[in-house]
C-alpha atoms as a PDB file:
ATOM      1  CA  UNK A   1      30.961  29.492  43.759  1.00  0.00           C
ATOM      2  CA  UNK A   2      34.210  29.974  45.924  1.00  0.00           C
ATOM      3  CA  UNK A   3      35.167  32.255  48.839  1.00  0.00           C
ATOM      4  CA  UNK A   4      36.416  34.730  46.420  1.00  0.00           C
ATOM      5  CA  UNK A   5      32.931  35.295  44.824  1.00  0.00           C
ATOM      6  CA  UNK A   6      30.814  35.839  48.102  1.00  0.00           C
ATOM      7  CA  UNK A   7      33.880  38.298  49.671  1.00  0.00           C
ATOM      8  CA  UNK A   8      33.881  39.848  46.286  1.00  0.00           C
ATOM      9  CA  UNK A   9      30.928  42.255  46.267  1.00  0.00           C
ATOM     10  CA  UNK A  10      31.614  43.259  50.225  1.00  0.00           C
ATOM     11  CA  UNK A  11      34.928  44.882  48.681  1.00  0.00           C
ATOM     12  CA  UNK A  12      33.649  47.071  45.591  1.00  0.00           C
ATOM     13  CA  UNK A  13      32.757  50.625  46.423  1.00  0.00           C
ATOM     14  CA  UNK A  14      29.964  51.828  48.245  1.00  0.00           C
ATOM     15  CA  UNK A  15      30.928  55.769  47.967  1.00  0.00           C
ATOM     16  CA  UNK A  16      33.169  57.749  47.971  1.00  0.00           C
ATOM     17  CA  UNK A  17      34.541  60.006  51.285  1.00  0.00           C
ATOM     18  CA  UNK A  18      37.469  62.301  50.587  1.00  0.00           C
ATOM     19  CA  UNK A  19      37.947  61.073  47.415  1.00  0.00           C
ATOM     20  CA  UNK A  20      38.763  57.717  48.693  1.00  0.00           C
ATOM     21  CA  UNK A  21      36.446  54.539  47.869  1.00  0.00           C
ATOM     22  CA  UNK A  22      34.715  53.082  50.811  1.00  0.00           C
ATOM     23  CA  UNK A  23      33.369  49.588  50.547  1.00  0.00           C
ATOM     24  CA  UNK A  24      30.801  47.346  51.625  1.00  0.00           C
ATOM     25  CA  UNK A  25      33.110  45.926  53.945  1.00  0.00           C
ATOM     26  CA  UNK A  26      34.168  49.072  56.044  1.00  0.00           C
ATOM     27  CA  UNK A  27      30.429  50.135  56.635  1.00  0.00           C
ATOM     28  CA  UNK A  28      29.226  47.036  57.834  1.00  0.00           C
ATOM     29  CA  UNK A  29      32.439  47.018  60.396  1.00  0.00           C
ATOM     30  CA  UNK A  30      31.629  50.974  61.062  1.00  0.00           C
ATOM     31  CA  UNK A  31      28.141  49.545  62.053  1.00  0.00           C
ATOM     32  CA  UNK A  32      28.348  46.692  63.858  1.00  0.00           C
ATOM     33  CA  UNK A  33      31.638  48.319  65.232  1.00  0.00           C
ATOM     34  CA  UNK A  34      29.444  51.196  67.149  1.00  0.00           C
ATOM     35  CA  UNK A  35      26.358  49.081  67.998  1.00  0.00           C
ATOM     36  CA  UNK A  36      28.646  46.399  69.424  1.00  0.00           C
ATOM     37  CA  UNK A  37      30.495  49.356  72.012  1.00  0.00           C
ATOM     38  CA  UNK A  38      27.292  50.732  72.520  1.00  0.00           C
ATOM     39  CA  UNK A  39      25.731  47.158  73.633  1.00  0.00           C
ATOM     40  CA  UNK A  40      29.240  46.473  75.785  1.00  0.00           C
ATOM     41  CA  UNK A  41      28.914  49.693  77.373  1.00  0.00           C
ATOM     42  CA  UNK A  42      25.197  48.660  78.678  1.00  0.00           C
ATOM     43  CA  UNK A  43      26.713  45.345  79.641  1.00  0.00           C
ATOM     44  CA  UNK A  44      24.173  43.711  77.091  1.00  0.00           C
ATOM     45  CA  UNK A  45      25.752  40.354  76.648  1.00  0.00           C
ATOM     46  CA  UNK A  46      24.360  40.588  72.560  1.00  0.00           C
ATOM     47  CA  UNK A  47      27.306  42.606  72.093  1.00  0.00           C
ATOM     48  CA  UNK A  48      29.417  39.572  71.905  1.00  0.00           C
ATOM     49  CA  UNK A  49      27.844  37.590  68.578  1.00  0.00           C
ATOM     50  CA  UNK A  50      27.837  41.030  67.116  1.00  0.00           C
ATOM     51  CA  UNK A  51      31.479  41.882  68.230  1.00  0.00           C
ATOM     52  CA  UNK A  52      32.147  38.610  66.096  1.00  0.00           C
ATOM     53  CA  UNK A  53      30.415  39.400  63.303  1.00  0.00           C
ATOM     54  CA  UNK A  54      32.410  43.014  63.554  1.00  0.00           C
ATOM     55  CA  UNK A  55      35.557  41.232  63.606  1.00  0.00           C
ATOM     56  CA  UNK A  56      35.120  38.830  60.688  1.00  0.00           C
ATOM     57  CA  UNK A  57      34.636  42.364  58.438  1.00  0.00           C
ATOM     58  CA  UNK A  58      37.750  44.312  59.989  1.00  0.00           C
ATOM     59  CA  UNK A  59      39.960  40.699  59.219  1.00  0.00           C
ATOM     60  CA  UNK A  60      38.596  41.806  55.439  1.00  0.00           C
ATOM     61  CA  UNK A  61      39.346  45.470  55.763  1.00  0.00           C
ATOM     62  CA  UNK A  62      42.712  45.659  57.483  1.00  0.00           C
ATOM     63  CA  UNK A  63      44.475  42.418  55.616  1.00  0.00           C
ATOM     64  CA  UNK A  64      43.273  44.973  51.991  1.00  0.00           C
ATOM     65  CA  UNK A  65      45.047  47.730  53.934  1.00  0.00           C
ATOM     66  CA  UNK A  66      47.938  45.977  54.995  1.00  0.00           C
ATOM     67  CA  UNK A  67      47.140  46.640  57.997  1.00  0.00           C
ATOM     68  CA  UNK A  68      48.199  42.457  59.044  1.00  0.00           C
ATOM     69  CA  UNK A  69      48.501  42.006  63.189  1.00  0.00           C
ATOM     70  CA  UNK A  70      44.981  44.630  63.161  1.00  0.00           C
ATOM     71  CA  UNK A  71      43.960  41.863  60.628  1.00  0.00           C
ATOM     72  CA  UNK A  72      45.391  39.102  62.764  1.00  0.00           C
ATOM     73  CA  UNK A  73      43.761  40.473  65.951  1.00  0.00           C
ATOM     74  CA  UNK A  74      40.342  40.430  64.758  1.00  0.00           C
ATOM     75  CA  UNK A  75      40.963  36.286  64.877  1.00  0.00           C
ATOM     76  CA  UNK A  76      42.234  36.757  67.957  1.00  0.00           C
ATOM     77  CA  UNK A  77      39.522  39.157  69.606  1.00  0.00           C
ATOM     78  CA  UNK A  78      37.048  36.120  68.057  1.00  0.00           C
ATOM     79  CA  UNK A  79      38.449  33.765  70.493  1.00  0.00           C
ATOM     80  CA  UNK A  80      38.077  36.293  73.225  1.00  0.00           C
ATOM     81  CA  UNK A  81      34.595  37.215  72.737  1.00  0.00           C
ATOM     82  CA  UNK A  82      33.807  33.155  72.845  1.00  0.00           C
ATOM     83  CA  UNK A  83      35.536  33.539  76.339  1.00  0.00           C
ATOM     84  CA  UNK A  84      33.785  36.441  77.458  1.00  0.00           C
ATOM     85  CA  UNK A  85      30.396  35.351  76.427  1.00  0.00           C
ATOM     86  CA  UNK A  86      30.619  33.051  79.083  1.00  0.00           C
ATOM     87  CA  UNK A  87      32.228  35.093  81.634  1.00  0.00           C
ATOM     88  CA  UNK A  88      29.454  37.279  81.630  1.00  0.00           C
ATOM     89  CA  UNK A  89      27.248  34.632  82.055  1.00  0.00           C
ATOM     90  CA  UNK A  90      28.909  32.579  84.002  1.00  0.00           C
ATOM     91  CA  UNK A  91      31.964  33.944  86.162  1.00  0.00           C
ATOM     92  CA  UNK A  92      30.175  35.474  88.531  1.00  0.00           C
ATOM     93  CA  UNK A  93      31.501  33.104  90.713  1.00  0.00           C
ATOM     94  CA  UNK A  94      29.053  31.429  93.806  1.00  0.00           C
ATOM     95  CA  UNK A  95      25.848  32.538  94.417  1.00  0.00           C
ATOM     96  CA  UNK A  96      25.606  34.426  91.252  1.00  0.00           C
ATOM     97  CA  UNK A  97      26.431  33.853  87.577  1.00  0.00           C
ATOM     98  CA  UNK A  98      26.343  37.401  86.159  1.00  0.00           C
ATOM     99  CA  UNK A  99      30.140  39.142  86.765  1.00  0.00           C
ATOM    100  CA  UNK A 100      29.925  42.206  88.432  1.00  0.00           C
ATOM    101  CA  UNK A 101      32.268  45.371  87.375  1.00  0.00           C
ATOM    102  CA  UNK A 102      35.698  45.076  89.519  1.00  0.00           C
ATOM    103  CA  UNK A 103      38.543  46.966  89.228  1.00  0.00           C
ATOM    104  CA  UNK A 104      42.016  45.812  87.878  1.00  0.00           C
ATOM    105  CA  UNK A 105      44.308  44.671  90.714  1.00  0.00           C
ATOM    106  CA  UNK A 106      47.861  45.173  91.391  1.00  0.00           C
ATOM    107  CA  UNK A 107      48.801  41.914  90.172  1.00  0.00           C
ATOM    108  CA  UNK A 108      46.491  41.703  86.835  1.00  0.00           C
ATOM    109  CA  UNK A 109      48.121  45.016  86.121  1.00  0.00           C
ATOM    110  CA  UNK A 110      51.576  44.034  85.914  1.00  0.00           C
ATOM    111  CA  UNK A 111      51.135  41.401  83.767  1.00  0.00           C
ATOM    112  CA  UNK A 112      48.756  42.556  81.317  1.00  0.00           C
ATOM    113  CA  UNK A 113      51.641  45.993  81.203  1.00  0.00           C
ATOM    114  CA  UNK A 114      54.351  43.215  80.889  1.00  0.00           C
ATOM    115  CA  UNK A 115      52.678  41.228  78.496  1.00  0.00           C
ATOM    116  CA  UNK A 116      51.378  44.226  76.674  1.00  0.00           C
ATOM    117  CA  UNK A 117      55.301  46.070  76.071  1.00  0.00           C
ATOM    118  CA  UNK A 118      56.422  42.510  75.098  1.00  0.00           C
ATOM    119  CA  UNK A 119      53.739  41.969  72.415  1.00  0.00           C
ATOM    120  CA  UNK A 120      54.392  45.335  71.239  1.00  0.00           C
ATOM    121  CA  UNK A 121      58.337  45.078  70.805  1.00  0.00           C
ATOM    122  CA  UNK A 122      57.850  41.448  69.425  1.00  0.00           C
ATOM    123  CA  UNK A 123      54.952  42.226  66.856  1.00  0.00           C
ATOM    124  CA  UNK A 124      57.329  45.333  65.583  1.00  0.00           C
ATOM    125  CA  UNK A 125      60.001  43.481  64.731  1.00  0.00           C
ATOM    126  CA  UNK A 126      57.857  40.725  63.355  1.00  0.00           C
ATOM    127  CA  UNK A 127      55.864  43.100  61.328  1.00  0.00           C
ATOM    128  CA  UNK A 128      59.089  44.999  60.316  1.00  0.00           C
ATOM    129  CA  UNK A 129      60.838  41.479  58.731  1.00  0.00           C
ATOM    130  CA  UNK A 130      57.996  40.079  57.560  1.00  0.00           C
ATOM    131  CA  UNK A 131      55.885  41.994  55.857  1.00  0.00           C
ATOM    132  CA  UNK A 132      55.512  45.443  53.432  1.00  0.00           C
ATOM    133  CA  UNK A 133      53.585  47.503  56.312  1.00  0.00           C
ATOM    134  CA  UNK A 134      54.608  50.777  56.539  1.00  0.00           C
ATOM    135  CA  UNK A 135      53.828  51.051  59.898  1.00  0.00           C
ATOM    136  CA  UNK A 136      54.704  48.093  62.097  1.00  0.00           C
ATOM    137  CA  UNK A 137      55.576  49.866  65.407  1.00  0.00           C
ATOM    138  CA  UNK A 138      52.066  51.634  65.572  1.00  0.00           C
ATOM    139  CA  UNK A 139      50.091  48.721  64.368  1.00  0.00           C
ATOM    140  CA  UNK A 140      51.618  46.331  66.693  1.00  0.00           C
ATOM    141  CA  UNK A 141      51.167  49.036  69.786  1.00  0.00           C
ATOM    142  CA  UNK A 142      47.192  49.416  68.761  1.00  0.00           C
ATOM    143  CA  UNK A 143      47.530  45.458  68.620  1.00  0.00           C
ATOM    144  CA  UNK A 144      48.874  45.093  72.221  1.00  0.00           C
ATOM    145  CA  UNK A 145      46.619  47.556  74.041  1.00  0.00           C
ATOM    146  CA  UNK A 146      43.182  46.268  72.155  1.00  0.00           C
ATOM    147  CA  UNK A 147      44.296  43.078  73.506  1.00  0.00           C
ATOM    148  CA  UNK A 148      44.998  44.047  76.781  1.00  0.00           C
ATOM    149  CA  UNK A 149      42.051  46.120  76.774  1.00  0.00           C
ATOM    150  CA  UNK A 150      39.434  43.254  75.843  1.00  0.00           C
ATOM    151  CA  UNK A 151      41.120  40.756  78.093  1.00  0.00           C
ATOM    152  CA  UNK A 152      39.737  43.620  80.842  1.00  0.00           C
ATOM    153  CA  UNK A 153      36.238  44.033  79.140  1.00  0.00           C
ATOM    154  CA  UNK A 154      35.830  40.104  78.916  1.00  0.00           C
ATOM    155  CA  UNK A 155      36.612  40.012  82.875  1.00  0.00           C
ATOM    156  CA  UNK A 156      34.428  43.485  83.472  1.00  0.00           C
ATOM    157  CA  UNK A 157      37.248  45.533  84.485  1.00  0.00           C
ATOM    158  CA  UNK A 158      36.817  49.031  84.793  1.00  0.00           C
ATOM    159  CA  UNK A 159      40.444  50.198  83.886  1.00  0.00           C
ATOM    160  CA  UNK A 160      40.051  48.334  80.450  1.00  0.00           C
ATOM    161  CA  UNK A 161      37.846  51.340  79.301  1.00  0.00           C
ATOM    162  CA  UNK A 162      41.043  53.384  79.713  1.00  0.00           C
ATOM    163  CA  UNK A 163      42.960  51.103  78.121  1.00  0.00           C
ATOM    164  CA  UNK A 164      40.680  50.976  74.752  1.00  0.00           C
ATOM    165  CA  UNK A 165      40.230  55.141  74.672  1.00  0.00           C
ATOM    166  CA  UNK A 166      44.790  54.615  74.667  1.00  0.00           C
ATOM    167  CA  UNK A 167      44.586  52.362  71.550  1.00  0.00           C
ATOM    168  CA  UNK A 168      41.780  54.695  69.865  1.00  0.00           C
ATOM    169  CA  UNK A 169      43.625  57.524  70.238  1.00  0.00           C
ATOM    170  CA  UNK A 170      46.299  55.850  68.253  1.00  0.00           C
ATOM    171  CA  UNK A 171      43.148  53.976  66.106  1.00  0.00           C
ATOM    172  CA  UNK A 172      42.154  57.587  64.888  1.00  0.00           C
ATOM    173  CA  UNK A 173      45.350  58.941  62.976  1.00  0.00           C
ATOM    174  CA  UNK A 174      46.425  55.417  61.639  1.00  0.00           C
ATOM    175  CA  UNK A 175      43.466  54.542  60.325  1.00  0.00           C
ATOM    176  CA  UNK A 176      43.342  58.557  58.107  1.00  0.00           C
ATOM    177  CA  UNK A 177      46.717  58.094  57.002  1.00  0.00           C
ATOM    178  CA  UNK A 178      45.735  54.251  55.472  1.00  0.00           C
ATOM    179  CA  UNK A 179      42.623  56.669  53.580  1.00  0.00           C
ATOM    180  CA  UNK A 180      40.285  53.816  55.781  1.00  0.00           C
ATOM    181  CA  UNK A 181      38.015  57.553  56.699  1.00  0.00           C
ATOM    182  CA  UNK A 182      35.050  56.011  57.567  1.00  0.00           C
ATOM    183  CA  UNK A 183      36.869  53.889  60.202  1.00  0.00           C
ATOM    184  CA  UNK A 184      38.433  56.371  61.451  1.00  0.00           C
ATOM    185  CA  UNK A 185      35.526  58.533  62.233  1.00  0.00           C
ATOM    186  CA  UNK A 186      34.407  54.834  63.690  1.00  0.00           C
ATOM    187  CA  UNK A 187      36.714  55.224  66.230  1.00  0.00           C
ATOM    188  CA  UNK A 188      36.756  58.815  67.084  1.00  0.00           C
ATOM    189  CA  UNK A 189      33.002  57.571  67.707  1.00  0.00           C
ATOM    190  CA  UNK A 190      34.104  54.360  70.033  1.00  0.00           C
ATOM    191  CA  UNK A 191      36.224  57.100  71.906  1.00  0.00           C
ATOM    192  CA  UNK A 192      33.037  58.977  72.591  1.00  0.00           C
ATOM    193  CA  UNK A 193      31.277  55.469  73.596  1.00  0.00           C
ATOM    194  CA  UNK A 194      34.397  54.527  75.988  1.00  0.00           C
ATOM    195  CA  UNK A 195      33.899  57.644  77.976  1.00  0.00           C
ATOM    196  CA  UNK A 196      30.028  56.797  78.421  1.00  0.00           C
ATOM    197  CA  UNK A 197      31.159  53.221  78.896  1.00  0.00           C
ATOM    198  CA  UNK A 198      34.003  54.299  81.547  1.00  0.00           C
ATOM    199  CA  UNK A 199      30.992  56.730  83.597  1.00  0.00           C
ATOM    200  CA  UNK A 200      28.079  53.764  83.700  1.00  0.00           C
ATOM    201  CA  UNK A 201      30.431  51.012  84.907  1.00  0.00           C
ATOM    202  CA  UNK A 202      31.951  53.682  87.385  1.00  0.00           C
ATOM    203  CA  UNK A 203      28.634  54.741  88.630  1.00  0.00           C
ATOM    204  CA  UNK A 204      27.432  50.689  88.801  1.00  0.00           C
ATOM    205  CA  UNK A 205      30.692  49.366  91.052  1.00  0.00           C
ATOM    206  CA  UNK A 206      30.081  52.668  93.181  1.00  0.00           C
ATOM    207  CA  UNK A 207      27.042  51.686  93.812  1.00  0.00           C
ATOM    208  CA  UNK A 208      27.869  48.454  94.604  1.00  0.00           C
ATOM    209  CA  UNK A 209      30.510  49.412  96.767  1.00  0.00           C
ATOM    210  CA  UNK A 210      28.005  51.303  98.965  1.00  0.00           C
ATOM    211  CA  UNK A 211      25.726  48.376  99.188  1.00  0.00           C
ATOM    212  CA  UNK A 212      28.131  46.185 100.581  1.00  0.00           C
ATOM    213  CA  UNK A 213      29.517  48.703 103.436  1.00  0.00           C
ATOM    214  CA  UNK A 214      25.876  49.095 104.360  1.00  0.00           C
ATOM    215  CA  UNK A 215      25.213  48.273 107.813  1.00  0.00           C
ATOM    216  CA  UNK A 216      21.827  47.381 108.943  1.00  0.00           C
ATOM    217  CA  UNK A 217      20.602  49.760 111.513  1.00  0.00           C
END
């Protein structure tokens, strides 16, 4: 038995929305997809094993859809979610190991903009030459801010919640007009879950915030 025979059945159809097929593979990502923002957005630090297991059936989805950097993210958000597995265990820095909720400085935010326009204008043209997708400039710009986005989440930065409901509002049209429905509604879902995710890490630094102007009386 190869690869080809245990990816096989995750591909066939499950049922049908809108008239288009949707397989195995796209409701396992729509689950583990919204039970992995859900779990980030409580700071549970399961969401990370399960944000890998979401990205290893997106890489299947999105390379069928030729939908490639998406495809080639998922390997990259992988990587990430090894790094912020132990940031959130261990970057608290002295005196404490779990990392608190910060916000994005001055500094962090002109690089990751700087990095983010140069990924985008670099994976366009690289999409564009390289490959049949139809639509290079909006899969690389989903590409860059997801990136940018979990770079934030991995560190506990409270702008990055910003940043991902940015690349889901792009998410939600490109995914219905590659028929991927079900994903689509996925994400119209994670926008709902950034919002909740944005107010509890809001309410959590304010309260920190508050603790440490405290003066004893």
């Amino acid at each position: 038995m190869d690869l080809a025979d245990v990816l096989g059945p995750l591909q066939l159809p499950l049922f049908t929305l809108l008239g288009t097929p949707v397989s195995w593979t796209e409701v396992l990502g729509f689950g583990s997809g919204a039970l992995c923002v859900w779990l980030v957005a409580r700071q549970h630090i399961a969401n990370w094993p399960l944000g890998i297991a979401n990205n290893v059936f997106f890489v299947l989805l999105f390379t069928q859809a030729g939908l490639y950097a998406d495809a080639g993210l998922q390997v990259v958000f992988i990587a990430l979610a090894g790094y912020g597995w132990w940031a959130w265990t261990h970057g608290g820095g002295p005196g404490s190991d779990a990392l608190p909720v910060r916000r994005t400085t001055r500094t962090e935010w002109t690089w990751l903009l700087t990095a983010g326009a140069v990924g985008t204008l670099g994976l366009t043209l690289l999409l564009d030459r390289a490959t049949d997708s139809t639509v290079p400039f909006w899969d690389a710009l989903t590409t860059a801010l997801s990136l940018t986005a979990t770079y934030g989440q991995c560190r506990k930065r409270l702008e990055s919640w910003w940043l991902w409901i940015a690349a889901d509002v792009v998410y939600v049209p490109l995914y219905a007009y590659k028929d991927l429905y079900l994903t689509s509604l996925l994400y119209l879902g994670f926008m709902t879950l950034c919002v909740l995710g944005l107010r509890g890490w809001t309410r959590e630094l304010t309260v920190r915030q508050s603790r440490l102007v405290e003066v004893p009386a």
